[in-house]
Protein backbone atom coordinates (compact mmCIF):
# COMPACT_ATOMS: atom_id res chain seq x y z
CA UNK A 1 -68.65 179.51 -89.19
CA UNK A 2 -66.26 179.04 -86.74
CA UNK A 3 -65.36 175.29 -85.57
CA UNK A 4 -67.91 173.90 -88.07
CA UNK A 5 -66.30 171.72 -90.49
CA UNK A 6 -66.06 172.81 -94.31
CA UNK A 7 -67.20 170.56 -97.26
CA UNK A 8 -65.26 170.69 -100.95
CA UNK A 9 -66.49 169.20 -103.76
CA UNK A 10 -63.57 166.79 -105.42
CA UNK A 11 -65.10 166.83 -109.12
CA UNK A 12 -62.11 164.61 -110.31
CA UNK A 13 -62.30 161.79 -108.00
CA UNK A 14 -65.99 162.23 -107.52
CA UNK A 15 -65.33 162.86 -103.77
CA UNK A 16 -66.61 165.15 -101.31
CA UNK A 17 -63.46 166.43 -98.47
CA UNK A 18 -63.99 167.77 -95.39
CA UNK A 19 -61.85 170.01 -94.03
CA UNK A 20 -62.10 170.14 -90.15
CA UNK A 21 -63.12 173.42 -88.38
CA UNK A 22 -62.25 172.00 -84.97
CA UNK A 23 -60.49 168.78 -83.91
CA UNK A 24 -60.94 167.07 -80.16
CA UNK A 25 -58.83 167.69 -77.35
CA UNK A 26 -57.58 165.87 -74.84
CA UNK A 27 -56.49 167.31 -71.23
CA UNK A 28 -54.81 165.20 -68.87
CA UNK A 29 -55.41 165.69 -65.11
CA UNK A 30 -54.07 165.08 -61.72
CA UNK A 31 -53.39 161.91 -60.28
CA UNK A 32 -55.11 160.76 -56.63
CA UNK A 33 -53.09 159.51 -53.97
CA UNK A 34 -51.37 156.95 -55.19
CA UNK A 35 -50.40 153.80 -52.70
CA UNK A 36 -47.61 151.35 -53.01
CA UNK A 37 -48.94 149.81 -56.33
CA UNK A 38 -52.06 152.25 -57.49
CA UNK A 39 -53.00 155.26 -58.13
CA UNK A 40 -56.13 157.00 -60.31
CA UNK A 41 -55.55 159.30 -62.45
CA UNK A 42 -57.59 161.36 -64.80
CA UNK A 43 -58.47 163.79 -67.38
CA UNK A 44 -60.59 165.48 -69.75
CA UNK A 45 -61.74 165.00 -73.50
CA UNK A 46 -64.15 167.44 -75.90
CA UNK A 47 -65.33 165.60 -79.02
CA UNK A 48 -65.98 168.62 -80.53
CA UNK A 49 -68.41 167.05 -82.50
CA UNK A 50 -66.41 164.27 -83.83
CA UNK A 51 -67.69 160.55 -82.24
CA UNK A 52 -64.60 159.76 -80.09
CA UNK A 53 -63.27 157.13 -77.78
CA UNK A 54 -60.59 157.67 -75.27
CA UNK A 55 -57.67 156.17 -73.45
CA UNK A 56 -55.03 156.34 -70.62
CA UNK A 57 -51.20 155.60 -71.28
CA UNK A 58 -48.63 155.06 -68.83
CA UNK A 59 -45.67 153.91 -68.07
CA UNK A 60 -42.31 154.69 -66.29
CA UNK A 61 -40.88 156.82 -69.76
CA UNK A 62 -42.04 159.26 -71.83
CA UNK A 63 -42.82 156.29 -74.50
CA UNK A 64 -45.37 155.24 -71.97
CA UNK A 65 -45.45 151.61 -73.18
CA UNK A 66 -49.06 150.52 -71.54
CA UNK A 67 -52.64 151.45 -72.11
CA UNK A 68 -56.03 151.36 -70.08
CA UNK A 69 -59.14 152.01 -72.09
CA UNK A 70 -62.35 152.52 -70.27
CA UNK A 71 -64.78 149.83 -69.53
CA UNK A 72 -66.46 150.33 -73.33
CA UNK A 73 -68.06 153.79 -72.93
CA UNK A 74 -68.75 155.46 -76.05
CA UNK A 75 -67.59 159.42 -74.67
CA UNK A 76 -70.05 160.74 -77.60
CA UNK A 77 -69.58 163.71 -80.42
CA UNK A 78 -70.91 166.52 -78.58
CA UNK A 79 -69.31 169.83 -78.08
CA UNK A 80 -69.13 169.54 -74.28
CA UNK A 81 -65.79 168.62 -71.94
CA UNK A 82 -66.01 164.84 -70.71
CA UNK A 83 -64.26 164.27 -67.33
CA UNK A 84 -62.59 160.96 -67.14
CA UNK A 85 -60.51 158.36 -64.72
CA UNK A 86 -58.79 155.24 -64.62
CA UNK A 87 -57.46 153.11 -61.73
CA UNK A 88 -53.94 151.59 -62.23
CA UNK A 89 -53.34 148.68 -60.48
CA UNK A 90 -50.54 146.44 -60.17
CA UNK A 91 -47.54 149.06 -60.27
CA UNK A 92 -44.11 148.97 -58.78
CA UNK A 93 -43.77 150.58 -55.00
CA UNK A 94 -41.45 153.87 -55.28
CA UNK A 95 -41.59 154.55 -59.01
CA UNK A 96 -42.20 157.43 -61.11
CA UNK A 97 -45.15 156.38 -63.49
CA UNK A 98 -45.85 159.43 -66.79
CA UNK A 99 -49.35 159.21 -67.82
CA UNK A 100 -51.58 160.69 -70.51
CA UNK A 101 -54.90 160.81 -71.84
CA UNK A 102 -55.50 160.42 -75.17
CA UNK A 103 -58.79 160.96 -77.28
CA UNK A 104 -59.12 158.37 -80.68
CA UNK A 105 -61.58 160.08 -83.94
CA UNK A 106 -61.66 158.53 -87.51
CA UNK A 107 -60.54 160.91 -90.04
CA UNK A 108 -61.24 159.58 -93.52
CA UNK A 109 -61.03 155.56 -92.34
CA UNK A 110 -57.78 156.40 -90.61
CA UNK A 111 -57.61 156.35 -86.56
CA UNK A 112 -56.03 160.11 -85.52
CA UNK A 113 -55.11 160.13 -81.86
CA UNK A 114 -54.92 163.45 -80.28
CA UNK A 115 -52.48 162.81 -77.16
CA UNK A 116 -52.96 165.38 -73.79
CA UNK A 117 -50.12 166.75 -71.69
CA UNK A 118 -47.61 164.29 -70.24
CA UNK A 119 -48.05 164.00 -65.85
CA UNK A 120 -46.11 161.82 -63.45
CA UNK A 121 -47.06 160.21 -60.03
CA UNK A 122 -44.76 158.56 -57.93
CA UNK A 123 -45.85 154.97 -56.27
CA UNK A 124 -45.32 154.58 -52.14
CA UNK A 125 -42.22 152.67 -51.35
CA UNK A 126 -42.76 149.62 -49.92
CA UNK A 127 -42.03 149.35 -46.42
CA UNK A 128 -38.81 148.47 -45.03
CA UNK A 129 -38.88 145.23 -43.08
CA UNK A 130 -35.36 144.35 -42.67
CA UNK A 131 -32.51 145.91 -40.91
CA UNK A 132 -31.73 147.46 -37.34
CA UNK A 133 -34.65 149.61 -36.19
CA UNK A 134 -31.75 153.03 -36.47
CA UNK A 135 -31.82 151.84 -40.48
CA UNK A 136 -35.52 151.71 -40.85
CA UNK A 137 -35.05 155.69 -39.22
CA UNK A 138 -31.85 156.79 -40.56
CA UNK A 139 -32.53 160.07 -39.46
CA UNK A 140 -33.49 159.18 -36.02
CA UNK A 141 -30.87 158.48 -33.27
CA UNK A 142 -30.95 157.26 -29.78
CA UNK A 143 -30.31 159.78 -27.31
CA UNK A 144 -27.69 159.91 -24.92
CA UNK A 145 -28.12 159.52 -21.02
CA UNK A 146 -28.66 162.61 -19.72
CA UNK A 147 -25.52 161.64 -16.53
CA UNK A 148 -22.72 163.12 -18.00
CA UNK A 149 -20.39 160.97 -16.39
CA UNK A 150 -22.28 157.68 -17.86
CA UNK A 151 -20.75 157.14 -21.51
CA UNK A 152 -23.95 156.11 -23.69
CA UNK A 153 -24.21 152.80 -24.99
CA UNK A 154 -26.41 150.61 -27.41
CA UNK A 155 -28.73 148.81 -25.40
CA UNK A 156 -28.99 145.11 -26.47
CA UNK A 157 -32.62 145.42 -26.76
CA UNK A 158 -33.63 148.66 -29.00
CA UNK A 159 -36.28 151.05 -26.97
CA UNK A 160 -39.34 151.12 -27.27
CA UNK A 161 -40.04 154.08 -29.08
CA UNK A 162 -37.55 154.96 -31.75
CA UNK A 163 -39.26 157.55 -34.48
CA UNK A 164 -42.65 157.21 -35.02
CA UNK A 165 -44.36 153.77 -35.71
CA UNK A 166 -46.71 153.11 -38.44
CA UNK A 167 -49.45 150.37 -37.79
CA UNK A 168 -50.90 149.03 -40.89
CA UNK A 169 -54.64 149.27 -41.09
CA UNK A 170 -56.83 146.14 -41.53
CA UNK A 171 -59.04 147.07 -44.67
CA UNK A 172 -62.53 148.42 -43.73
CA UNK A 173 -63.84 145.58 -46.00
CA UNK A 174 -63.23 142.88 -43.29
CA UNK A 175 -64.44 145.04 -40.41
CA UNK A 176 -67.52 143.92 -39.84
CA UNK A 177 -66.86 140.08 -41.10
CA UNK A 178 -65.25 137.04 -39.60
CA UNK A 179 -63.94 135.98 -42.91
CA UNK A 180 -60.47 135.79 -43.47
CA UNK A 181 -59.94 137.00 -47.00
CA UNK A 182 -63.03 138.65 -49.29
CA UNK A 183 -62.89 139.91 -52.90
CA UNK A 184 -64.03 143.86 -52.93
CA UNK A 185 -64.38 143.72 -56.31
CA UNK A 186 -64.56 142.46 -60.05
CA UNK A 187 -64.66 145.00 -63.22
CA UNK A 188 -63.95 144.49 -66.41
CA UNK A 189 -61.34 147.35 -68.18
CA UNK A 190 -60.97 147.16 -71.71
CA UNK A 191 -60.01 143.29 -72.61
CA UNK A 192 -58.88 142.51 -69.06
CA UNK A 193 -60.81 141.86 -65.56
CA UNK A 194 -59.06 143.98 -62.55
CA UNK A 195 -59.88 142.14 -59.30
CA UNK A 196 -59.16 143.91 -55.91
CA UNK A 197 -59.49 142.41 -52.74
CA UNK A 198 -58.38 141.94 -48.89
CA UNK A 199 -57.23 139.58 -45.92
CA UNK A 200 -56.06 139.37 -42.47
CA UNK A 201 -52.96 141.24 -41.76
CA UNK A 202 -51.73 138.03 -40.66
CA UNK A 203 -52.03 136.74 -43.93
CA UNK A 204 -49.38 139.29 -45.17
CA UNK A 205 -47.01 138.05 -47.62
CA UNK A 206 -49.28 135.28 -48.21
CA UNK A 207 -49.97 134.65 -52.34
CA UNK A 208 -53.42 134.71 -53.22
CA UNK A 209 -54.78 132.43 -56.01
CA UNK A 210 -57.61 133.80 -58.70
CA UNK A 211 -59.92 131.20 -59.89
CA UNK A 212 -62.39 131.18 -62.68
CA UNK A 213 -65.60 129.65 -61.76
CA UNK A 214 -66.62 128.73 -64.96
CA UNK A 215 -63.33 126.77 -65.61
CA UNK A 216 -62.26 125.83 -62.19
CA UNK A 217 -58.74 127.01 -63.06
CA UNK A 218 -56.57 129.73 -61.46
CA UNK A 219 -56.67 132.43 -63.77
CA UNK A 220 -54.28 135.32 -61.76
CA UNK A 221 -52.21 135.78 -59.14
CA UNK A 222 -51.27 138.26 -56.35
CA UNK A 223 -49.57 138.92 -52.99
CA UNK A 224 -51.20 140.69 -50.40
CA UNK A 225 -49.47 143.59 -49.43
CA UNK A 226 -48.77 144.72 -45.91
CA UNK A 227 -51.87 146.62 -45.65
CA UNK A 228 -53.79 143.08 -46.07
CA UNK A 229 -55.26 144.10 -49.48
CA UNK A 230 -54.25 142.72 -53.24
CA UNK A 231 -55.17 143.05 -56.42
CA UNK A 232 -54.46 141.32 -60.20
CA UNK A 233 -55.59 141.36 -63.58
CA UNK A 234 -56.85 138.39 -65.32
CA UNK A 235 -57.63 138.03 -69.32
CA UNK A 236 -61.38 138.88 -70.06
CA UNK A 237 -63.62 135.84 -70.52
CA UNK A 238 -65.64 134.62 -73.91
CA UNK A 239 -67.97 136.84 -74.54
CA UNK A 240 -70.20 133.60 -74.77
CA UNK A 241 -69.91 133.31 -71.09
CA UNK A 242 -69.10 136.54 -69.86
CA UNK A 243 -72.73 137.57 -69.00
CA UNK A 244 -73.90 134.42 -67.52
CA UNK A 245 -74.14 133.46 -63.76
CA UNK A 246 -70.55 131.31 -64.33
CA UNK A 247 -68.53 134.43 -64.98
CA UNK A 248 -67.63 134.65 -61.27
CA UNK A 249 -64.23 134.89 -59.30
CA UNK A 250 -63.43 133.63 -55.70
CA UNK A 251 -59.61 134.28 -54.17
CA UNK A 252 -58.10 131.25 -52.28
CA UNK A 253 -55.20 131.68 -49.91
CA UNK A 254 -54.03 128.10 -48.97
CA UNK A 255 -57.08 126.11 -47.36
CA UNK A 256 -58.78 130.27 -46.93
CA UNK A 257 -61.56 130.76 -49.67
CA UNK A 258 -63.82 133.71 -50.89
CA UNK A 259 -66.94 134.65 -51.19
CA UNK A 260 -67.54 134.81 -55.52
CA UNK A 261 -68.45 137.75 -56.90
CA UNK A 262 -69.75 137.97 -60.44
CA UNK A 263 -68.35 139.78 -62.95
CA UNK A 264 -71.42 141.25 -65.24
CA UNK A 265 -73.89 143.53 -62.75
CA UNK A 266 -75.93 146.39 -63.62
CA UNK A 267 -73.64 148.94 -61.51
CA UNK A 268 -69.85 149.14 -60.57
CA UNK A 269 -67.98 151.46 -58.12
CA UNK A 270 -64.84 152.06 -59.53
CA UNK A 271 -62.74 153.44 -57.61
CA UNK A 272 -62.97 155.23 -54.26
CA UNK A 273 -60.17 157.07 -53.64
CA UNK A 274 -58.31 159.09 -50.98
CA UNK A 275 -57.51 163.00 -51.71
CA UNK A 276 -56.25 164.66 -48.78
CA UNK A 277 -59.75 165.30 -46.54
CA UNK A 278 -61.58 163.86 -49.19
CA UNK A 279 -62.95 160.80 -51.00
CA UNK A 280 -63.18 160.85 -54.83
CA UNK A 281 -65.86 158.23 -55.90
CA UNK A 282 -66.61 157.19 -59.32
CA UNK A 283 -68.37 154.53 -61.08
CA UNK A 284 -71.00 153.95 -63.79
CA UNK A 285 -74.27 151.71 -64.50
CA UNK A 286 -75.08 149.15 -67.72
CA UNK A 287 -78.27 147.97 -69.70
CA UNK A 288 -80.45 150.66 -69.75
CA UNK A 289 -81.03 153.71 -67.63
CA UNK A 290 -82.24 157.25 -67.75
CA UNK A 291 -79.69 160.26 -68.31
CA UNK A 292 -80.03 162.11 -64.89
CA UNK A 293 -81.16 159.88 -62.78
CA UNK A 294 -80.07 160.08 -59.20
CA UNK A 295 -77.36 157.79 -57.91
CA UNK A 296 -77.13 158.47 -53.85
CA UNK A 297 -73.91 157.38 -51.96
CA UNK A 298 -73.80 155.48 -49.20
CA UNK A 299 -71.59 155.29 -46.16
CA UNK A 300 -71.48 152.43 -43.17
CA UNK A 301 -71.77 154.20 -40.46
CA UNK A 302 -72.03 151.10 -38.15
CA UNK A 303 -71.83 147.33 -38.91
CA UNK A 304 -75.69 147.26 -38.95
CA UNK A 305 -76.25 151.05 -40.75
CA UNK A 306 -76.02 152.77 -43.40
CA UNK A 307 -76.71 156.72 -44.12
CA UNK A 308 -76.78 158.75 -47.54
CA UNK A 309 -73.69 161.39 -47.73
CA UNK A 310 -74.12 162.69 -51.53
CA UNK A 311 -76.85 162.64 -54.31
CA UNK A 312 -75.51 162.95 -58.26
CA UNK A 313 -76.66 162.60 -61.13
CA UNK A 314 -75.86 159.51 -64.21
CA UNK A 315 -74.28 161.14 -67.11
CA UNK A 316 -75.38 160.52 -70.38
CA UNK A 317 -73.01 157.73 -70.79
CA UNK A 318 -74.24 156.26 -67.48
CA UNK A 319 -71.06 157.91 -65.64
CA UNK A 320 -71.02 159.24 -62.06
CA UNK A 321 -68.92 160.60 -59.61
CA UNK A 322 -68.84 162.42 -56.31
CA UNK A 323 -66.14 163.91 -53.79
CA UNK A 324 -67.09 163.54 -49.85
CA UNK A 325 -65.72 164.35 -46.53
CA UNK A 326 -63.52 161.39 -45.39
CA UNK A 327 -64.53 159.63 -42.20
CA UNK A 328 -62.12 160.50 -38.94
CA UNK A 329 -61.23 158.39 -36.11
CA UNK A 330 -63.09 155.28 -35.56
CA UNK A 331 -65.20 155.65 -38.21
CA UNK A 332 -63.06 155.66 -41.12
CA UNK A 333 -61.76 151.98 -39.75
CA UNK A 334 -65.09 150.21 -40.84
CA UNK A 335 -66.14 152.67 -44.33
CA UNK A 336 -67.11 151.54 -46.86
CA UNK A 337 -69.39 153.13 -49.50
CA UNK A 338 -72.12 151.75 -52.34
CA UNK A 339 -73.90 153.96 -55.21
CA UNK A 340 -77.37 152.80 -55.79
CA UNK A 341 -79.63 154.20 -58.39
CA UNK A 342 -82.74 152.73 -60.14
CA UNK A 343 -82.10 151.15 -63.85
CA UNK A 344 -84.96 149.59 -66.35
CA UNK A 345 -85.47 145.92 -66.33
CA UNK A 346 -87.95 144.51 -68.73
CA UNK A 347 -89.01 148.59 -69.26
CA UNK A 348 -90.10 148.79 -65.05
CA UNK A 349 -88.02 150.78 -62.95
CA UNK A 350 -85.42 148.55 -60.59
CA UNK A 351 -83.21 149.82 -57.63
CA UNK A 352 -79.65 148.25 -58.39
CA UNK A 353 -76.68 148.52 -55.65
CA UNK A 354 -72.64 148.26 -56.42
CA UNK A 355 -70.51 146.19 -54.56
CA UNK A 356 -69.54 147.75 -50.96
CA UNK A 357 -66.17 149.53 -51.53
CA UNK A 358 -63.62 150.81 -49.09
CA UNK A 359 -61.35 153.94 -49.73
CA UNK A 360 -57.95 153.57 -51.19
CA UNK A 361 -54.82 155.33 -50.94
């Protein structure tokens, strides 16, 4: 038949071949909106009945040079397309990044990687803090004094208004908190930990320091960007002690210190990311759960509420993902959105939360 694979009996080395019908495929997609050092892009694999595993390679070439493998989900050896994404973090403002999805299948104890179409986003640049306010606008100038007789001058003190201003943002994270710097959150991708968090605009420019509970040692660093938020990537933990209650993180800024946030939970948001009107969530649940259970999305609506915006269902590999309206106006300055589903604990059904998680991008 078709796509089935075809068996051949090797009488002299007392072998049996297969000959594949069908192998996987891998389809790379679009990108999100990337900011000045992410962006989330994604794709799509079909196992086509092979067990397969999948990654994401990027990197400012077409040698790509840097891979992100999924947070150990097995994608399965069904016959059925397997939508995918992975958040890059830590990238260079105003760069061209080529990525590609690529799906992994054993083919007679050798690893065969079936590589997707090559796709490039480009990073934000970062903004431009230096220089006269005519070279942060080249294309702007200051108009002449409408007297004829009056030849114009540069004023000493540059007007007001000169092109249009942008105001960074605080993060929505801090909204409705006094504190001055907060981790938003802690997941583990592939052999490292990706930590993402946010401070005071003031604190802008300010390094941030990463420490390791269980150690008491600073394990990564970052600087948080003009939009008050930062990420970094630390090395995963022991295995020994990556499940207990000491596998937690906390981000210090000089005397400033962080609430800790643990690093194994039952359900992760994993990105939530900006598309034009939209927000793209994603995110996925551990330990055991049943396929098709309902994850409902939540949205702050107010510092004290909360109201549910989308209803989807886990995947068999305990994926989800949904797309919502973004928030307008005042609102979008204090969103932030959780998943919450119910999981099996001891074989008895128990409602599990992620982390509170505000858009990007």
């Amino acid at each position: 038949m078709p796509g089935e694979d075809v068996l051949i009996a090797d009488q002299y080395n007392s072998r049996i071949r297969v000959i594949s019908g069908s192998v996987p495929t891998a389809t790379t997609g679009a990108a999100g909106t990337a900011t000045t050092e992410s962006d989330t892009v994604g794709g799509s694999v079909n196992p086509q009945g092979r067990p397969i595993g999948y990654r994401f390679e990027y990197g400012t070439t077409t040698t790509y040079g840097a891979s992100q493998p999924t947070p150990d989900q097995s994608v399965g050896s069904d016959h059925s397309e397997h939508s995918e994404s992975q958040a890059l973090t830590s990238l260079t403002p105003g760069t061209t990044y080529h990525y590609r999805i690529v799906a992994d299948h054993d083919e007679a104890g050798a690893t065969i990687s079936v590589p997707g179409n090559d796709a490039t986003f480009t990073t934000v640049a970062a903004p431009n803090t230096g220089g006269s306010p005519e070279s942060k606008n080249p294309t702007t100038t200051i108009p002449a004094m409408t007297t004829p007789t009056t030849t114009a001058t540069t004023p000493t003190t540059p007007p007001n208004v000169v092109g249009p201003t942008v105001v960074p943002q605080p993060s929505p994270a801090l909204a409705c908190t006094t504190a001055q710097v907060a981790l938003i959150n802690v997941v583990q991708q592939g052999s490292h930990v990706e930590i993402t968090g946010a401070a005071r605009l003031v604190l802008a420019g300010k390094r941030v320091d990463i420490k390791f509970l269980a150690t008491h040692k600073t394990v990564a660093t970052a600087t948080i960007g003009a939009n008050g938020t930062f990420s970094a990537s630390a090395v995963l933990p022991p295995s020994k002690i990556r499940e207990s209650n000491l596998a937690r993180y906390e981000a210090i800024v000089g005397s400033l210190h962080s609430l800790n946030l643990k690093l194994d939970r039952r359900m992760y948001m994993v990105s939530a990311t900006r598309s034009g009107t939209h927000i793209l969530l994603s995110g996925y649940v551990t330990g055991s759960f049943k396929a098709g259970a309902v994850v409902k999305i939540l949205l702050r609506v107010t510092c004290s509420k909360e109201k549910v915006i989308a209803k989807v269902k886990l995947t068999g590999s305990g994926k989800f993902s949904a797309t919502v309206p973004a928030p307008t106006g005042a609102a979008s300055q204090i969103a932030v959105y959780r998943g919450t589903t119910t999981v099996l604990k001891d074989g008895h059904p128990e409602t599990t939360f992620t982390l509170p998680t505000p858009p990007s991008g």
